[in-house]
N, C-alpha and C. Protein backbone atom coordinates (compact mmCIF):
# COMPACT_ATOMS: atom_id res chain seq x y z
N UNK A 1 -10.57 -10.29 -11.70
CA UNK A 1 -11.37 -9.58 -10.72
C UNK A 1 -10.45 -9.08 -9.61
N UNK A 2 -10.42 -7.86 -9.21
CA UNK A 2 -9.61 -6.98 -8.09
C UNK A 2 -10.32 -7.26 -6.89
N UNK A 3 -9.53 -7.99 -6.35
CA UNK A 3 -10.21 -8.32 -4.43
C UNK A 3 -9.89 -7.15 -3.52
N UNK A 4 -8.82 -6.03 -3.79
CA UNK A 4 -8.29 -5.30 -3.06
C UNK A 4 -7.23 -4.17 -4.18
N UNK A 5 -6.51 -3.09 -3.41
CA UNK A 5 -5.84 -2.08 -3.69
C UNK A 5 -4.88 -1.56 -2.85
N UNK A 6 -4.19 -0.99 -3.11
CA UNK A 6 -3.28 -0.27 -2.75
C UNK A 6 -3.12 1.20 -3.31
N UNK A 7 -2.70 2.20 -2.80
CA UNK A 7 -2.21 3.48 -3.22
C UNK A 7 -0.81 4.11 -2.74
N UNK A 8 0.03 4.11 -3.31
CA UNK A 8 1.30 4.12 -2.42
C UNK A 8 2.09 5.81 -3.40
N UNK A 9 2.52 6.28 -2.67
CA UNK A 9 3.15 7.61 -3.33
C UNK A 9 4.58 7.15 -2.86
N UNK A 10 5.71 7.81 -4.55
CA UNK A 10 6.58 8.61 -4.55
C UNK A 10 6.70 9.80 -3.47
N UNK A 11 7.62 9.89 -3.06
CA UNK A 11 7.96 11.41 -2.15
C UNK A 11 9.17 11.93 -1.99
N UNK A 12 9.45 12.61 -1.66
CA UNK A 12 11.35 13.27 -1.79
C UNK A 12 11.18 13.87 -0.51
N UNK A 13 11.73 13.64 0.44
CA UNK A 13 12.71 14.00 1.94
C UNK A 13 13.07 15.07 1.65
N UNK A 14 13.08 16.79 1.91
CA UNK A 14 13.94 17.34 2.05
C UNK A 14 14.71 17.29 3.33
N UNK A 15 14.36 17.11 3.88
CA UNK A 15 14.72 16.88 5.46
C UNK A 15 16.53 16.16 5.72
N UNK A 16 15.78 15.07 5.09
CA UNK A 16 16.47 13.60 5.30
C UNK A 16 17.08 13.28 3.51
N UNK A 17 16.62 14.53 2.85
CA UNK A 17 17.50 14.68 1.42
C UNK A 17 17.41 12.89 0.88
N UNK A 18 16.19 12.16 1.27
CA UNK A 18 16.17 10.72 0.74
C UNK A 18 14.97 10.74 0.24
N UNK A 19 14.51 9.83 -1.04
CA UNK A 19 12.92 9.05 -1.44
C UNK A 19 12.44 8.85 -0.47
N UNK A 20 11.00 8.34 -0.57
CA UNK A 20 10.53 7.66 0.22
C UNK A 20 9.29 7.43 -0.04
N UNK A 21 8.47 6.16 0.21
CA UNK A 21 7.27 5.99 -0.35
C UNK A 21 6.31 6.54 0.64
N UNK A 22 5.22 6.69 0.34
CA UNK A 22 3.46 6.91 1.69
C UNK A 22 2.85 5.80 0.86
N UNK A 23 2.46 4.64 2.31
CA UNK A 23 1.44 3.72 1.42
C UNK A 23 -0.01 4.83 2.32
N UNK A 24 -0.91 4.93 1.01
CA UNK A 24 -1.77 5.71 1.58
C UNK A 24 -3.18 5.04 2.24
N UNK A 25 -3.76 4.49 1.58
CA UNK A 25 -4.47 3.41 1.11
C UNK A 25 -4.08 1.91 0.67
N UNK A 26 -5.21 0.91 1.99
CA UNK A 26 -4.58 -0.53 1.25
C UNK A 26 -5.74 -0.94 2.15
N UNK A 27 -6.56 -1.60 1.25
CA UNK A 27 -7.99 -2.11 1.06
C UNK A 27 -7.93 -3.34 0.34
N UNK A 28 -8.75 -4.50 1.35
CA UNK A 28 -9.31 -5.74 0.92
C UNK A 28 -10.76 -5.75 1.08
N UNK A 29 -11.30 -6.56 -0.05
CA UNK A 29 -12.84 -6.27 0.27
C UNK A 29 -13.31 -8.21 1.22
N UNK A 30 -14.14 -7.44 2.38
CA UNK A 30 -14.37 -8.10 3.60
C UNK A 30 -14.16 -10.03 3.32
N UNK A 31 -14.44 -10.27 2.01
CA UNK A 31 -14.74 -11.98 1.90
C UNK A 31 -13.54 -12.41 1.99
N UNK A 32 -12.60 -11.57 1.11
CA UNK A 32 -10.54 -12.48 1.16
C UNK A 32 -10.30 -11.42 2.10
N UNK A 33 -10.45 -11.10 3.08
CA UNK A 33 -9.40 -11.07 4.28
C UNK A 33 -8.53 -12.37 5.00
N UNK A 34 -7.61 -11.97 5.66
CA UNK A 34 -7.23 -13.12 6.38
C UNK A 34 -6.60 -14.40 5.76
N UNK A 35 -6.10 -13.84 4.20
CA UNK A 35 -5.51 -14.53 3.01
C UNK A 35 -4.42 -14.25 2.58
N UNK A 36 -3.73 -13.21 3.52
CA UNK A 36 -2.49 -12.96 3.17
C UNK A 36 -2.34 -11.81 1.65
N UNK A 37 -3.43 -11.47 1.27
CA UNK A 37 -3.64 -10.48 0.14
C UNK A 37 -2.83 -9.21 0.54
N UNK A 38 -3.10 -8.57 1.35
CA UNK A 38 -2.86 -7.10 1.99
C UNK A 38 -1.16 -7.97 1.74
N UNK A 39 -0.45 -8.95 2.61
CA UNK A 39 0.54 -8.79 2.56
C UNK A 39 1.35 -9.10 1.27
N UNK A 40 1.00 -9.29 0.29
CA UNK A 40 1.45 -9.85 -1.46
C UNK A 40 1.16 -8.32 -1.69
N UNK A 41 0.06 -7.73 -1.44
CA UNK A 41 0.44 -5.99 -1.65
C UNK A 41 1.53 -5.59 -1.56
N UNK A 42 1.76 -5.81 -0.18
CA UNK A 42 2.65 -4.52 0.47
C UNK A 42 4.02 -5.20 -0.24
């Protein structure tokens, strides 16, 4: 069972000519908050 999500993008810098991720989205649903979930995500 999925308590939570994440959505994280690939991206390319032209700027800064480096990768780089976008976390876009990062969702726990309200009962496991405060469980350290979000941070085993990230």
């Amino acid at each position: 069972m999925a308590v939570g999500f994440t959505q994280l993008y690939f991206l390319y810098s032209s700027t800064s000519m480096h990768p780089m991720y976008l976390l876009n989205d990062l969702y726990i649903d309200s009962i496991y908050r405060n469980k350290s979930i979000g941070t085993a995500l990230i």
